[in-house]
PDB file of N, CA and C in Angstrom:
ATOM      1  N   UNK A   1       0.832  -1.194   0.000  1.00  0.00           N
ATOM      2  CA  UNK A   1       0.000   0.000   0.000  1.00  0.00           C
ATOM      3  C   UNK A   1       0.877   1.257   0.000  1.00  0.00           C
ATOM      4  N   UNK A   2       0.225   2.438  -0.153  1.00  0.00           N
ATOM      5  CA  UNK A   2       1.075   3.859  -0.479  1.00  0.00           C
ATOM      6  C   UNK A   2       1.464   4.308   0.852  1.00  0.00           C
ATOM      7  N   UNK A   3       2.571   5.056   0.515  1.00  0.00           N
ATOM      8  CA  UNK A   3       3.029   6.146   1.880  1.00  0.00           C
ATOM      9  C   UNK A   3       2.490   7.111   1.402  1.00  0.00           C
ATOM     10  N   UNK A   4       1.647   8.036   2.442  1.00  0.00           N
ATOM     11  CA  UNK A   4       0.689   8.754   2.361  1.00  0.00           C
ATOM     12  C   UNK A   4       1.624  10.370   3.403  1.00  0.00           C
ATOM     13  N   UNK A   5       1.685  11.902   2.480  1.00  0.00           N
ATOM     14  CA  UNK A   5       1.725  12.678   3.467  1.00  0.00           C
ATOM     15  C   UNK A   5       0.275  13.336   3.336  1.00  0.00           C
ATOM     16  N   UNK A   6      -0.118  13.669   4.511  1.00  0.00           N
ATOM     17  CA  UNK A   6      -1.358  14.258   4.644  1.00  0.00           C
ATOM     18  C   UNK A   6      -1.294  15.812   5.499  1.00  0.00           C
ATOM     19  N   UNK A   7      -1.802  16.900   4.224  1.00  0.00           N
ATOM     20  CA  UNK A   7      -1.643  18.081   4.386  1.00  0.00           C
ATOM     21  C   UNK A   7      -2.786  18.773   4.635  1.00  0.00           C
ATOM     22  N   UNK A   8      -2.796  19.453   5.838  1.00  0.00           N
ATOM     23  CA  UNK A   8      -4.414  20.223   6.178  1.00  0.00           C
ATOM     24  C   UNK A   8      -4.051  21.173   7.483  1.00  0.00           C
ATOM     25  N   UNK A   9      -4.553  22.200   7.248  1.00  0.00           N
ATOM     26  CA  UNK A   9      -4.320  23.151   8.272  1.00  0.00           C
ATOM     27  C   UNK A   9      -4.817  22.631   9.672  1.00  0.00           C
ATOM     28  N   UNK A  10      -6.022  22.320   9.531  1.00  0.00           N
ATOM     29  CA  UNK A  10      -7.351  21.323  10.769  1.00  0.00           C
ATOM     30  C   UNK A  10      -6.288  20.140  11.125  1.00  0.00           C
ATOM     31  N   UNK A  11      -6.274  19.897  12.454  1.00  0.00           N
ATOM     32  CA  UNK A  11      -5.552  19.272  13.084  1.00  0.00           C
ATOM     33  C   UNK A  11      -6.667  17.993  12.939  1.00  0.00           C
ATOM     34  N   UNK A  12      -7.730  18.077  12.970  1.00  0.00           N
ATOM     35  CA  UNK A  12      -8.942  16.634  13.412  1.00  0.00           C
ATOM     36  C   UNK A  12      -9.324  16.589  12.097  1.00  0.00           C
ATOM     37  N   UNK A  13      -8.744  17.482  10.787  1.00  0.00           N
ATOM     38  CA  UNK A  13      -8.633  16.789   9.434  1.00  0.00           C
ATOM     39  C   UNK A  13      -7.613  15.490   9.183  1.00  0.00           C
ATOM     40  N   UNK A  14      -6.576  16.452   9.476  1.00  0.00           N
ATOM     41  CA  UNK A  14      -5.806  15.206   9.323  1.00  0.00           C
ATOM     42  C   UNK A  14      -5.705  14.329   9.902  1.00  0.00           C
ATOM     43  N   UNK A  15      -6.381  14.110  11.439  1.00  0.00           N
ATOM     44  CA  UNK A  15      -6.640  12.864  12.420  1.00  0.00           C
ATOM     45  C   UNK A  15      -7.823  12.240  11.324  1.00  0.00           C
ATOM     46  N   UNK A  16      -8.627  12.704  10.906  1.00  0.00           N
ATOM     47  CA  UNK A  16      -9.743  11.804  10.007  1.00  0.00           C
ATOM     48  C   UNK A  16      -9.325  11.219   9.188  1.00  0.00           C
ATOM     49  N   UNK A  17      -8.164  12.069   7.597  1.00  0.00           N
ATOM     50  CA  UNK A  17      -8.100  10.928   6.956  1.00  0.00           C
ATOM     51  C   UNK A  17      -6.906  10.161   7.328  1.00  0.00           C
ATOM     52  N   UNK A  18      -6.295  10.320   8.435  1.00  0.00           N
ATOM     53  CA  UNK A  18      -5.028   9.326   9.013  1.00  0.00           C
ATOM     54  C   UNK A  18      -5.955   8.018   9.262  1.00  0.00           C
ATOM     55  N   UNK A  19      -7.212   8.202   9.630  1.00  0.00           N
ATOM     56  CA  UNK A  19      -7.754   7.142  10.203  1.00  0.00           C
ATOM     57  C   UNK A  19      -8.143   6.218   9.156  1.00  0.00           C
ATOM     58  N   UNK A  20      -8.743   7.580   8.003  1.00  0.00           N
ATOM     59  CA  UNK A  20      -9.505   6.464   6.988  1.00  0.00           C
ATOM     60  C   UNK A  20      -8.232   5.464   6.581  1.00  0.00           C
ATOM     61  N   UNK A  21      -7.592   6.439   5.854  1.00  0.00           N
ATOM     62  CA  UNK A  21      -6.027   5.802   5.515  1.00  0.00           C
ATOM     63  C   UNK A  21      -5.486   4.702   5.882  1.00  0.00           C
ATOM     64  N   UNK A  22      -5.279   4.917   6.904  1.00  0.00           N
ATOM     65  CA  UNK A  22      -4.700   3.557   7.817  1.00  0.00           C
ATOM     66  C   UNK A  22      -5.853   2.535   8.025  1.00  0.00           C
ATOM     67  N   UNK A  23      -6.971   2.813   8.019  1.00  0.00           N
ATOM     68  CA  UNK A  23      -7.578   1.764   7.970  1.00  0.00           C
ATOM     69  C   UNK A  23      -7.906   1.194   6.711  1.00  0.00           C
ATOM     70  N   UNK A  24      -7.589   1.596   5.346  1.00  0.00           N
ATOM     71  CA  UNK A  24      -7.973   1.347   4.210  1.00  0.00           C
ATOM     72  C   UNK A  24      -6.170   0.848   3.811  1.00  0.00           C
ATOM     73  N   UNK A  25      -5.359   0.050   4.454  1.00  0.00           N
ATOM     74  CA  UNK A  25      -4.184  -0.380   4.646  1.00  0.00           C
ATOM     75  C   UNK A  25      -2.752   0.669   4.230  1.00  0.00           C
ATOM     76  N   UNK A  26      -3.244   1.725   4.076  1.00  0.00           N
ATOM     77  CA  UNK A  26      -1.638   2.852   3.906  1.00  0.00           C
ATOM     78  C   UNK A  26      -0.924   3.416   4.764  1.00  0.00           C
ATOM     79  N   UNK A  27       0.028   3.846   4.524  1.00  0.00           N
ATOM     80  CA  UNK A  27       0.550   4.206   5.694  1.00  0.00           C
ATOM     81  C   UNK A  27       0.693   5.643   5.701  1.00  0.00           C
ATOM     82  N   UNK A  28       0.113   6.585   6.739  1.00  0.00           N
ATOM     83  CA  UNK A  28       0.660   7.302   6.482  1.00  0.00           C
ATOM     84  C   UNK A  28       2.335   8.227   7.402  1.00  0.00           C
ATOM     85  N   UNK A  29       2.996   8.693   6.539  1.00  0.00           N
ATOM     86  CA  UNK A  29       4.519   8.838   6.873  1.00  0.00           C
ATOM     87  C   UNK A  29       4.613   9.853   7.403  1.00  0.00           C
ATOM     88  N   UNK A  30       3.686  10.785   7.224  1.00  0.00           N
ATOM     89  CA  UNK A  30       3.871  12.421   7.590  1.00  0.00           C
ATOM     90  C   UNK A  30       2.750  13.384   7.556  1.00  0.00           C
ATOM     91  N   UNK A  31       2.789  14.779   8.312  1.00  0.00           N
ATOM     92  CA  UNK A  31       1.748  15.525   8.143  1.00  0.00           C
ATOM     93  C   UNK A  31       2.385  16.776   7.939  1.00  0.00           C
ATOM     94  N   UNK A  32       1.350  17.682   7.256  1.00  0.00           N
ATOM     95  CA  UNK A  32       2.294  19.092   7.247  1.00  0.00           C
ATOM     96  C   UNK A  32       0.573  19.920   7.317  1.00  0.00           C
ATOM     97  N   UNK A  33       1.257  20.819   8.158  1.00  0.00           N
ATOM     98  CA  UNK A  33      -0.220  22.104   8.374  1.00  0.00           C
ATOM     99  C   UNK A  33      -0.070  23.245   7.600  1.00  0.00           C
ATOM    100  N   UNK A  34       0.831  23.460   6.612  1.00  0.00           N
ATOM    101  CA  UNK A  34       0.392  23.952   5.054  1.00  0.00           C
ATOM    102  C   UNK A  34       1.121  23.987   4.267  1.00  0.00           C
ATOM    103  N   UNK A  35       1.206  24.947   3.259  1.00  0.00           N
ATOM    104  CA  UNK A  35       1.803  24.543   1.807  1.00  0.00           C
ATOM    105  C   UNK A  35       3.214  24.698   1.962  1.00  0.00           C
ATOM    106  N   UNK A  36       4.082  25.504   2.801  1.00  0.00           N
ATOM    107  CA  UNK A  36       5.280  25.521   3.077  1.00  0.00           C
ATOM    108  C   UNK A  36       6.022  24.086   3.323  1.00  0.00           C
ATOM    109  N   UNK A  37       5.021  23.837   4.787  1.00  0.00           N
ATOM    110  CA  UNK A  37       6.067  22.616   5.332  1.00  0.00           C
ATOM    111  C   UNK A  37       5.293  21.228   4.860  1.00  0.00           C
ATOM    112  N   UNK A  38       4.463  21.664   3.900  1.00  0.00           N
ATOM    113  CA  UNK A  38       4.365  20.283   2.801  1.00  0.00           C
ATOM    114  C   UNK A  38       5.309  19.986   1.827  1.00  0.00           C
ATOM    115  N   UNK A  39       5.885  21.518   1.261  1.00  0.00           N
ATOM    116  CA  UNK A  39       6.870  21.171   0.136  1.00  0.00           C
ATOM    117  C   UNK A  39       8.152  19.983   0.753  1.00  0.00           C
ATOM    118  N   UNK A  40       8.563  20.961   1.883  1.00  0.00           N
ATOM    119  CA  UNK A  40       9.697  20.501   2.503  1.00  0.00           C
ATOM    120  C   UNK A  40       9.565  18.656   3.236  1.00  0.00           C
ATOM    121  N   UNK A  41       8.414  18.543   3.521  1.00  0.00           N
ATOM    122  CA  UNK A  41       8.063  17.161   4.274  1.00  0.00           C
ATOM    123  C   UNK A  41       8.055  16.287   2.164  1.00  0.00           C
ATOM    124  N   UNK A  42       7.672  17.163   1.835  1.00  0.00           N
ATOM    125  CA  UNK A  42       7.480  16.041   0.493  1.00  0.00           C
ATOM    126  C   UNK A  42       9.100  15.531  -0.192  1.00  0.00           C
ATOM    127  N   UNK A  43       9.808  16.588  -0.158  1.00  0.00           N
ATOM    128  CA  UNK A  43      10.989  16.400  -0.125  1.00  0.00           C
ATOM    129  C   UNK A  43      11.815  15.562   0.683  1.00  0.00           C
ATOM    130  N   UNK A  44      11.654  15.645   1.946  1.00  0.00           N
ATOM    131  CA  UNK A  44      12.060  14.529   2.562  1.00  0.00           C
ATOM    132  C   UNK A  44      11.884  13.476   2.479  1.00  0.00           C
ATOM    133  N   UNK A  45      10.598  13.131   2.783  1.00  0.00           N
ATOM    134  CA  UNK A  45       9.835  11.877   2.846  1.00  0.00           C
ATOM    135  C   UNK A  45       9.642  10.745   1.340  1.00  0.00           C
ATOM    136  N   UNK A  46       9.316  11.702   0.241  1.00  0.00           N
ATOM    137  CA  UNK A  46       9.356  11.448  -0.674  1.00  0.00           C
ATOM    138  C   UNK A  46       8.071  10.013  -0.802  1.00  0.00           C
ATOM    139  N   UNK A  47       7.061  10.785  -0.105  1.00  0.00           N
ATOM    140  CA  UNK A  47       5.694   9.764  -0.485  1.00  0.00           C
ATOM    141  C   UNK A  47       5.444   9.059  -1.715  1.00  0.00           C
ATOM    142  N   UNK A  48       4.450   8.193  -1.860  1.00  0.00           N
ATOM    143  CA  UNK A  48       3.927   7.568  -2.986  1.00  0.00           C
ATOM    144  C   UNK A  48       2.634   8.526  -3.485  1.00  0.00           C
ATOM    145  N   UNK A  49       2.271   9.886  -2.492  1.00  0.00           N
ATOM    146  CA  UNK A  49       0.926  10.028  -2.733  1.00  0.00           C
ATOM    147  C   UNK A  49       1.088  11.599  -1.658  1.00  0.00           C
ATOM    148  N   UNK A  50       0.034  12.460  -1.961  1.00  0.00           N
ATOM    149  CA  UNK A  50      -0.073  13.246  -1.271  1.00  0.00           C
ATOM    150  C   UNK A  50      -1.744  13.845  -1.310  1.00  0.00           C
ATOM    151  N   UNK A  51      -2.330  13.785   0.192  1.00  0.00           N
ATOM    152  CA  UNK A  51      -3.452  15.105   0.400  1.00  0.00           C
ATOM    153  C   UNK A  51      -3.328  16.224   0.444  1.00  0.00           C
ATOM    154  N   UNK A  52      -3.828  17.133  -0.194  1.00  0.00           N
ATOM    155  CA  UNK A  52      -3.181  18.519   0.156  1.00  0.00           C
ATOM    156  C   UNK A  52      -4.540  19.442  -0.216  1.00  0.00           C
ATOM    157  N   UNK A  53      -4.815  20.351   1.770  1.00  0.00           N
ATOM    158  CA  UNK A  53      -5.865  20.833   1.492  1.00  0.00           C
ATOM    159  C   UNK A  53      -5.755  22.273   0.655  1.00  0.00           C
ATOM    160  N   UNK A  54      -6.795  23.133   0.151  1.00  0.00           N
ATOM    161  CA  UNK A  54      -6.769  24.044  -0.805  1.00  0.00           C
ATOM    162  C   UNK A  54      -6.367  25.062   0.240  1.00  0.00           C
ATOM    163  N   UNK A  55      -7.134  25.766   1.244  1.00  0.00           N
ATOM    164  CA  UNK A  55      -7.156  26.894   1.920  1.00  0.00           C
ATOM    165  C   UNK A  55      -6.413  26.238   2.976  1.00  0.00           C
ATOM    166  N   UNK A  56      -5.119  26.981   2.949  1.00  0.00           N
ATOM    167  CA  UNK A  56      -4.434  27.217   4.178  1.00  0.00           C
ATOM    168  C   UNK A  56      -3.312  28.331   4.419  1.00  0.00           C
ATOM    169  N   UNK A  57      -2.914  28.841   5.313  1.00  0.00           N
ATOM    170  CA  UNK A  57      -2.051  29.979   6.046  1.00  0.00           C
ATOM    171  C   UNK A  57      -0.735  29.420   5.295  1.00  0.00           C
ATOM    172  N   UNK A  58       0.073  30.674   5.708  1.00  0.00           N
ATOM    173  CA  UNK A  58       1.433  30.371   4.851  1.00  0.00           C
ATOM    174  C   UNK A  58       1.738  30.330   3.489  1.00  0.00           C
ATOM    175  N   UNK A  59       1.046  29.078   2.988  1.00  0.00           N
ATOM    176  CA  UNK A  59       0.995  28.701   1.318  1.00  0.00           C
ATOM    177  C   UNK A  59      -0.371  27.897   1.298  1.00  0.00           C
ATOM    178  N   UNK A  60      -1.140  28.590  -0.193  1.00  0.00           N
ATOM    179  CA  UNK A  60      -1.978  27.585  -0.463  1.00  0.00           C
ATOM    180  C   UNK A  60      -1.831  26.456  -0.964  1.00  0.00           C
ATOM    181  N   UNK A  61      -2.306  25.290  -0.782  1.00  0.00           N
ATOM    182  CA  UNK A  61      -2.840  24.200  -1.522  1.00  0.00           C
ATOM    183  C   UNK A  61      -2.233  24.377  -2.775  1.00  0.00           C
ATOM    184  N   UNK A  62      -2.766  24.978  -3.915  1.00  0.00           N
ATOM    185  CA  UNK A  62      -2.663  24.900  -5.351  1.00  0.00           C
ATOM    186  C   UNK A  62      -1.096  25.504  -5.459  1.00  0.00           C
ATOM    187  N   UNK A  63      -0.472  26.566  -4.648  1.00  0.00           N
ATOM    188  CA  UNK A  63       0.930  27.037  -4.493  1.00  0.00           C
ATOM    189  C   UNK A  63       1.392  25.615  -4.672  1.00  0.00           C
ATOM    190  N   UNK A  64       1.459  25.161  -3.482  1.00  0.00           N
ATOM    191  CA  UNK A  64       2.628  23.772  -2.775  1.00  0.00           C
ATOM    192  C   UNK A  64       2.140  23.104  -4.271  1.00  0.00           C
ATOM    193  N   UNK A  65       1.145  22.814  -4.438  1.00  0.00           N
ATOM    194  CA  UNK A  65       1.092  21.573  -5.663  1.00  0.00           C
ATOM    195  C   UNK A  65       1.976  21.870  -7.001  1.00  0.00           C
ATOM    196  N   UNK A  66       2.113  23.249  -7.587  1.00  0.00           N
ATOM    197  CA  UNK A  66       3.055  23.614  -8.030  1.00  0.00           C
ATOM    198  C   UNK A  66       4.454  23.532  -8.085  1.00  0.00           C
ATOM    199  N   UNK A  67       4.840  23.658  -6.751  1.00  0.00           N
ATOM    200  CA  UNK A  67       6.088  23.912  -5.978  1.00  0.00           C
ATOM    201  C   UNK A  67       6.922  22.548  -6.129  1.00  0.00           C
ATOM    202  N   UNK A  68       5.773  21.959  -5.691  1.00  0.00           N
ATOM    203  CA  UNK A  68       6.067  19.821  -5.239  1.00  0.00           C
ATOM    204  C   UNK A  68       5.990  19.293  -6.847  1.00  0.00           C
ATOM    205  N   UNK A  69       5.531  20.017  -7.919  1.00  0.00           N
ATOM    206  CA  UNK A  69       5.488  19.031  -9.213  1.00  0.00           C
ATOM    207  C   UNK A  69       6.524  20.048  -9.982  1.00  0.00           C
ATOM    208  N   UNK A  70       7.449  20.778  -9.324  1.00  0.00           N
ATOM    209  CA  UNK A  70       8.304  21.822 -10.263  1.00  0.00           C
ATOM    210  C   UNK A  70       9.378  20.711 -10.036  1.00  0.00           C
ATOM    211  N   UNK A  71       9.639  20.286  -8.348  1.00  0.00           N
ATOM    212  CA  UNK A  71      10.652  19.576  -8.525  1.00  0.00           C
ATOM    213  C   UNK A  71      10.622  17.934  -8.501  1.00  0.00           C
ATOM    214  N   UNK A  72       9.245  17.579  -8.775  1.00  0.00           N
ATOM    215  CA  UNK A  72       9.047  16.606  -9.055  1.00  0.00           C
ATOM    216  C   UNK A  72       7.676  16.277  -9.682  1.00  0.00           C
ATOM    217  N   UNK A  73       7.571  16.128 -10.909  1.00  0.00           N
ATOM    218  CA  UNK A  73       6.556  16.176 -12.047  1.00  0.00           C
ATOM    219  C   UNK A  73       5.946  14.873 -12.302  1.00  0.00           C
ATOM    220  N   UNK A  74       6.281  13.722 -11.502  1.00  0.00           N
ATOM    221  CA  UNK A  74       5.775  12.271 -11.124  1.00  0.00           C
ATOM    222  C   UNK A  74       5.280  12.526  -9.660  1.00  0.00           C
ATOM    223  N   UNK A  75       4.637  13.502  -9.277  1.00  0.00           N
ATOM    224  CA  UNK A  75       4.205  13.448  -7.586  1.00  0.00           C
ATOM    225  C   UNK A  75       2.715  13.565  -7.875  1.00  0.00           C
ATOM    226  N   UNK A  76       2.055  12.756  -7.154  1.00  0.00           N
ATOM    227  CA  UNK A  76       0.836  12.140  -7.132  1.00  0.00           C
ATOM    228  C   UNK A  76       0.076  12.997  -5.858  1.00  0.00           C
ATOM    229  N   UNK A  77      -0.756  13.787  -5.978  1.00  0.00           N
ATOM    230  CA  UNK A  77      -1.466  14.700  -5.285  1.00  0.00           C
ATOM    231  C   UNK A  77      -2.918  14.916  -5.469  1.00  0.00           C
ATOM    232  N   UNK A  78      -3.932  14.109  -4.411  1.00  0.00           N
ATOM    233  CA  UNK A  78      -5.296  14.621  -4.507  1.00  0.00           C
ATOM    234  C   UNK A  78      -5.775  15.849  -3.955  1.00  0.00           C
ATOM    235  N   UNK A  79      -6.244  16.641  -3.644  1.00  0.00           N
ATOM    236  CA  UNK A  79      -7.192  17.922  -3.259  1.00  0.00           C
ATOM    237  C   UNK A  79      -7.899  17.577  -2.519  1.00  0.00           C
ATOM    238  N   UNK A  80      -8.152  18.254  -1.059  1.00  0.00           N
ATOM    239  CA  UNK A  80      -9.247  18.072  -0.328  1.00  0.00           C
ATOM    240  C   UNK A  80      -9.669  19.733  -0.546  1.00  0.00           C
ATOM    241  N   UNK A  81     -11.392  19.523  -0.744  1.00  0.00           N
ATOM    242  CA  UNK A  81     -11.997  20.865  -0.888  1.00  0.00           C
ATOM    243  C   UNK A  81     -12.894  20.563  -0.089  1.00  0.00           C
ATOM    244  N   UNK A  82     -13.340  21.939   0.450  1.00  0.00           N
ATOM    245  CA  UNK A  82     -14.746  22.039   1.123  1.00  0.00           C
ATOM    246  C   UNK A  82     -15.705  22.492  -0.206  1.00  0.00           C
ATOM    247  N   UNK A  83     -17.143  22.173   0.222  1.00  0.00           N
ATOM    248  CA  UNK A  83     -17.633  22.542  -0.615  1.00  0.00           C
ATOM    249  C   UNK A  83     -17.874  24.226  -1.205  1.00  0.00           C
ATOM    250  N   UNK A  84     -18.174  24.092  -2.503  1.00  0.00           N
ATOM    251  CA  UNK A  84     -17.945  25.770  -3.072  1.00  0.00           C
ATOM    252  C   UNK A  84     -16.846  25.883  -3.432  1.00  0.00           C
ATOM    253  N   UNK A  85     -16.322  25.212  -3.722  1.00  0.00           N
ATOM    254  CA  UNK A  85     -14.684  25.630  -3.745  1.00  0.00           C
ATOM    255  C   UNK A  85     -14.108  24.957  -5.362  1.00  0.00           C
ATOM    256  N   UNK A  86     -15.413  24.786  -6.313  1.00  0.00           N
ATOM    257  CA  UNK A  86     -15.054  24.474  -7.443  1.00  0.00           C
ATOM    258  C   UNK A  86     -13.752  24.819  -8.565  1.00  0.00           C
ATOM    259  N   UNK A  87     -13.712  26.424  -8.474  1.00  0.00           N
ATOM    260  CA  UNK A  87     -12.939  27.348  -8.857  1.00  0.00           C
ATOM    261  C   UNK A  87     -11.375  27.031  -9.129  1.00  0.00           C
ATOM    262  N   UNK A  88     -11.430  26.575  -7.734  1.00  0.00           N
ATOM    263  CA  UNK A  88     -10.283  26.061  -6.945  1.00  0.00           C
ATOM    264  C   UNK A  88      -9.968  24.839  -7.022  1.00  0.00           C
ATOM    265  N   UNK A  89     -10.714  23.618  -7.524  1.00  0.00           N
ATOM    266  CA  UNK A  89     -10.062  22.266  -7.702  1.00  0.00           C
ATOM    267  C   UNK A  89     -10.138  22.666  -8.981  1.00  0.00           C
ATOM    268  N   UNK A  90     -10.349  23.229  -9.844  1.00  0.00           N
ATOM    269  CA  UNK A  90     -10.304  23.315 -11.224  1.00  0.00           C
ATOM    270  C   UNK A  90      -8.718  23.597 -11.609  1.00  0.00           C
ATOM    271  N   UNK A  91      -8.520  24.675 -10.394  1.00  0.00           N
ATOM    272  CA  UNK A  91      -7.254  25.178 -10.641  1.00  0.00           C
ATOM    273  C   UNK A  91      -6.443  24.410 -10.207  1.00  0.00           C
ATOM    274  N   UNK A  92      -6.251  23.614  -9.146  1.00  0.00           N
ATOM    275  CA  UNK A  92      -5.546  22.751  -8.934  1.00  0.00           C
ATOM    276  C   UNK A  92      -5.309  21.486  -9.716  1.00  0.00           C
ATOM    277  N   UNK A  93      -6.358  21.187  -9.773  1.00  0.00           N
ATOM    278  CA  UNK A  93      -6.064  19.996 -11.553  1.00  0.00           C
ATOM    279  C   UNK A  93      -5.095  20.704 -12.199  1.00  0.00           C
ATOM    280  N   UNK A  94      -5.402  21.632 -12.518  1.00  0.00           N
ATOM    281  CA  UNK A  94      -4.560  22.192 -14.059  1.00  0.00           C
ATOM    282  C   UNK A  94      -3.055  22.573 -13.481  1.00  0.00           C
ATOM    283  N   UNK A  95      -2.819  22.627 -11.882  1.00  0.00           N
ATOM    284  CA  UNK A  95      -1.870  22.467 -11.457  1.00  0.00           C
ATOM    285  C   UNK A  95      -1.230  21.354 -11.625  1.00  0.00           C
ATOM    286  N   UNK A  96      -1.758  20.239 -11.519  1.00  0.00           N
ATOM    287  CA  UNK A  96      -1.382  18.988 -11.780  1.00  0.00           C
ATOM    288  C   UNK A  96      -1.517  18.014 -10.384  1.00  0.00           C
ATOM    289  N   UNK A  97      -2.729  18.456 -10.282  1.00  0.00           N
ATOM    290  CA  UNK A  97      -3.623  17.506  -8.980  1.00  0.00           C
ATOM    291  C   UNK A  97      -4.164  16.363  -9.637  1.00  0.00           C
ATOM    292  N   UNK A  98      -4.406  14.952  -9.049  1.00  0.00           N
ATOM    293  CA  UNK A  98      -4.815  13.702 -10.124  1.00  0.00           C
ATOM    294  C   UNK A  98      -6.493  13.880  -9.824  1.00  0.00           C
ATOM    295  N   UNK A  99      -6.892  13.997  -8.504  1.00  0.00           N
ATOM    296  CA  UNK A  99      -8.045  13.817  -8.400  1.00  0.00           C
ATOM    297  C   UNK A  99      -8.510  15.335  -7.034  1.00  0.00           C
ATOM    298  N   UNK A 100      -9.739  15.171  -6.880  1.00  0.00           N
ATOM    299  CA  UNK A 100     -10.339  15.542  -5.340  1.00  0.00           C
ATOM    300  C   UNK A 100     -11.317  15.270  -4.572  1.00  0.00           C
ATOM    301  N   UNK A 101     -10.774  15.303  -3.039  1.00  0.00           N
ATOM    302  CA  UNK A 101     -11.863  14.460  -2.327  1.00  0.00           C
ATOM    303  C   UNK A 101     -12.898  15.900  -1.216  1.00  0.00           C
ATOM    304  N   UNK A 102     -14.348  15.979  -0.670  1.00  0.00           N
ATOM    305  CA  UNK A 102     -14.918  17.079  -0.918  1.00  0.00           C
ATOM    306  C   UNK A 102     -15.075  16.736   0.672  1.00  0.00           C
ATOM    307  N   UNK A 103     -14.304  17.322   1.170  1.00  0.00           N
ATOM    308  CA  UNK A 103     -15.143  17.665   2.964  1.00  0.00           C
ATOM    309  C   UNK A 103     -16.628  17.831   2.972  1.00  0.00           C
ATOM    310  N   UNK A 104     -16.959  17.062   4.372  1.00  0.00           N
ATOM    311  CA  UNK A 104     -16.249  16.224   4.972  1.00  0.00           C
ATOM    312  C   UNK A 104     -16.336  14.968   4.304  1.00  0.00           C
ATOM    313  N   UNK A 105     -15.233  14.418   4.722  1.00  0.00           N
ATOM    314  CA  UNK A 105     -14.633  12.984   3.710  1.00  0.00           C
ATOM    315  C   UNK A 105     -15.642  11.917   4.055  1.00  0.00           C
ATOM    316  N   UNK A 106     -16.299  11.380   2.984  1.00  0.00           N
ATOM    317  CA  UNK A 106     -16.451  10.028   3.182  1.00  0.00           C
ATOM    318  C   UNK A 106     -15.689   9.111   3.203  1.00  0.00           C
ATOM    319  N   UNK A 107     -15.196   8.160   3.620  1.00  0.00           N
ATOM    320  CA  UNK A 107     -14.152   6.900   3.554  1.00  0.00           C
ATOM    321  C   UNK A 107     -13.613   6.355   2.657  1.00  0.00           C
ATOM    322  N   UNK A 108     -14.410   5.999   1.834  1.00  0.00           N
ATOM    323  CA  UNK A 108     -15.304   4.910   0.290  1.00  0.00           C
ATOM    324  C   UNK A 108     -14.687   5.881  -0.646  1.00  0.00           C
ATOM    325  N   UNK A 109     -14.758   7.520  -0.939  1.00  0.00           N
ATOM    326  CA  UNK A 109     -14.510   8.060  -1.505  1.00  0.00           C
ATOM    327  C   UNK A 109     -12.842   8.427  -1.471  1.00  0.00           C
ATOM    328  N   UNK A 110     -12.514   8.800  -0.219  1.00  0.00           N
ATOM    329  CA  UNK A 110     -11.417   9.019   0.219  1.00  0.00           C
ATOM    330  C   UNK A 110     -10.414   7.639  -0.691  1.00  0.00           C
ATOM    331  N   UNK A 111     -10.737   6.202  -0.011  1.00  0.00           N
ATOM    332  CA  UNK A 111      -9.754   5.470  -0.477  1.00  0.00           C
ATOM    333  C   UNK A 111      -9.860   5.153  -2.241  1.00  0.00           C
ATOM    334  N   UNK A 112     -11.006   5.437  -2.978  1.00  0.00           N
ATOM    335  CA  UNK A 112     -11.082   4.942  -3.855  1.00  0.00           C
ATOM    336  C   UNK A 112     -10.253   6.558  -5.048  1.00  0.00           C
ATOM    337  N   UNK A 113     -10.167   7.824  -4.220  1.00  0.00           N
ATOM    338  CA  UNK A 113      -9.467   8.510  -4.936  1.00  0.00           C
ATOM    339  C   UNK A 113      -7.912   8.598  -4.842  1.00  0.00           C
ATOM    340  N   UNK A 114      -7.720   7.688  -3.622  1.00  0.00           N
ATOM    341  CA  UNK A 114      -6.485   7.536  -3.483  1.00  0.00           C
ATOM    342  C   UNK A 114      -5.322   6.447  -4.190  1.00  0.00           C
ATOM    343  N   UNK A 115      -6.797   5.373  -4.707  1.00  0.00           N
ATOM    344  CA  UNK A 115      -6.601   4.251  -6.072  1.00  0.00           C
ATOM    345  C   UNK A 115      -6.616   5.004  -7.154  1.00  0.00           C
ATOM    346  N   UNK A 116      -7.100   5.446  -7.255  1.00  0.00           N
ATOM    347  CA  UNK A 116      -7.182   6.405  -8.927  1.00  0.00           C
ATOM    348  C   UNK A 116      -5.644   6.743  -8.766  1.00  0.00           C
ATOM    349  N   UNK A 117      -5.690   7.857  -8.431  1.00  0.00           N
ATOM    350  CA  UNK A 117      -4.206   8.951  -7.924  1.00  0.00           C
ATOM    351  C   UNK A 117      -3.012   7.625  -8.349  1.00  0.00           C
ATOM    352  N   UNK A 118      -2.868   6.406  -7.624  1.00  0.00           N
ATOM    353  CA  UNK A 118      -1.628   5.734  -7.505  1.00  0.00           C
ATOM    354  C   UNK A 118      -1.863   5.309  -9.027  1.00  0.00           C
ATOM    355  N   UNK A 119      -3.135   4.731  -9.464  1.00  0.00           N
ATOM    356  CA  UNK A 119      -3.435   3.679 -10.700  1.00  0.00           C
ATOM    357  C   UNK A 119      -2.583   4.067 -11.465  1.00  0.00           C
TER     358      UNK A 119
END
């Protein structure tokens, strides 16, 4: 299964999909609370996969996804959006996001965009 970093400003975001995650057999390796110390954790860690929410302090979402596919253009990144926030996964696709999953997460959805993303 994938090494998973999971990026979200919400501290009991990323406790949720750590849970789905790990219970849907992945692991996850790391967390970062926004687009800054996602670049840098992605760099390190060098996941199979990344969550990365849209709205957050520091750097947005669609920034870091940029940032993370400048220096690596094989990095696998879904979108978590709240709803309304169409605008914004649009833009992040075209950033080079594979998929997105829509707060609050369903499970089912969560792991099955996280199959797409790796497929």
């Amino acid at each position: 299964m994938a090494k998973i970093l999971v990026v979200d400003d919400a501290a009991f975001m990323r406790l949720m999909l750590k849970d789905i995650l790990t219970k849907g057999g992945h692991e996850v390796v790391g967390e970062a609370e926004n687009g800054l110390v996602a670049i840098e954790r992605y760099n390190n860690l060098k996941p199979d996969l990344v969550t990365m929410d849209i709205t957050m302090p520091e750097m947005e979402g669609i920034d870091a996804v940029k940032e993370i596919r400048k220096s690596d253009p094989t990095a696998r990144i879904v979108m978590c959006s709240a709803m309304g926030q169409q605008m914004m996964v649009v833009q992040a696709i075209q950033a080079g996001a594979k998929d997105f999953i829509v707060k609050p997460f369903q499970p089912d959805r969560v792991l099955d965009s996280v199959k797409k993303a790796l497929g």
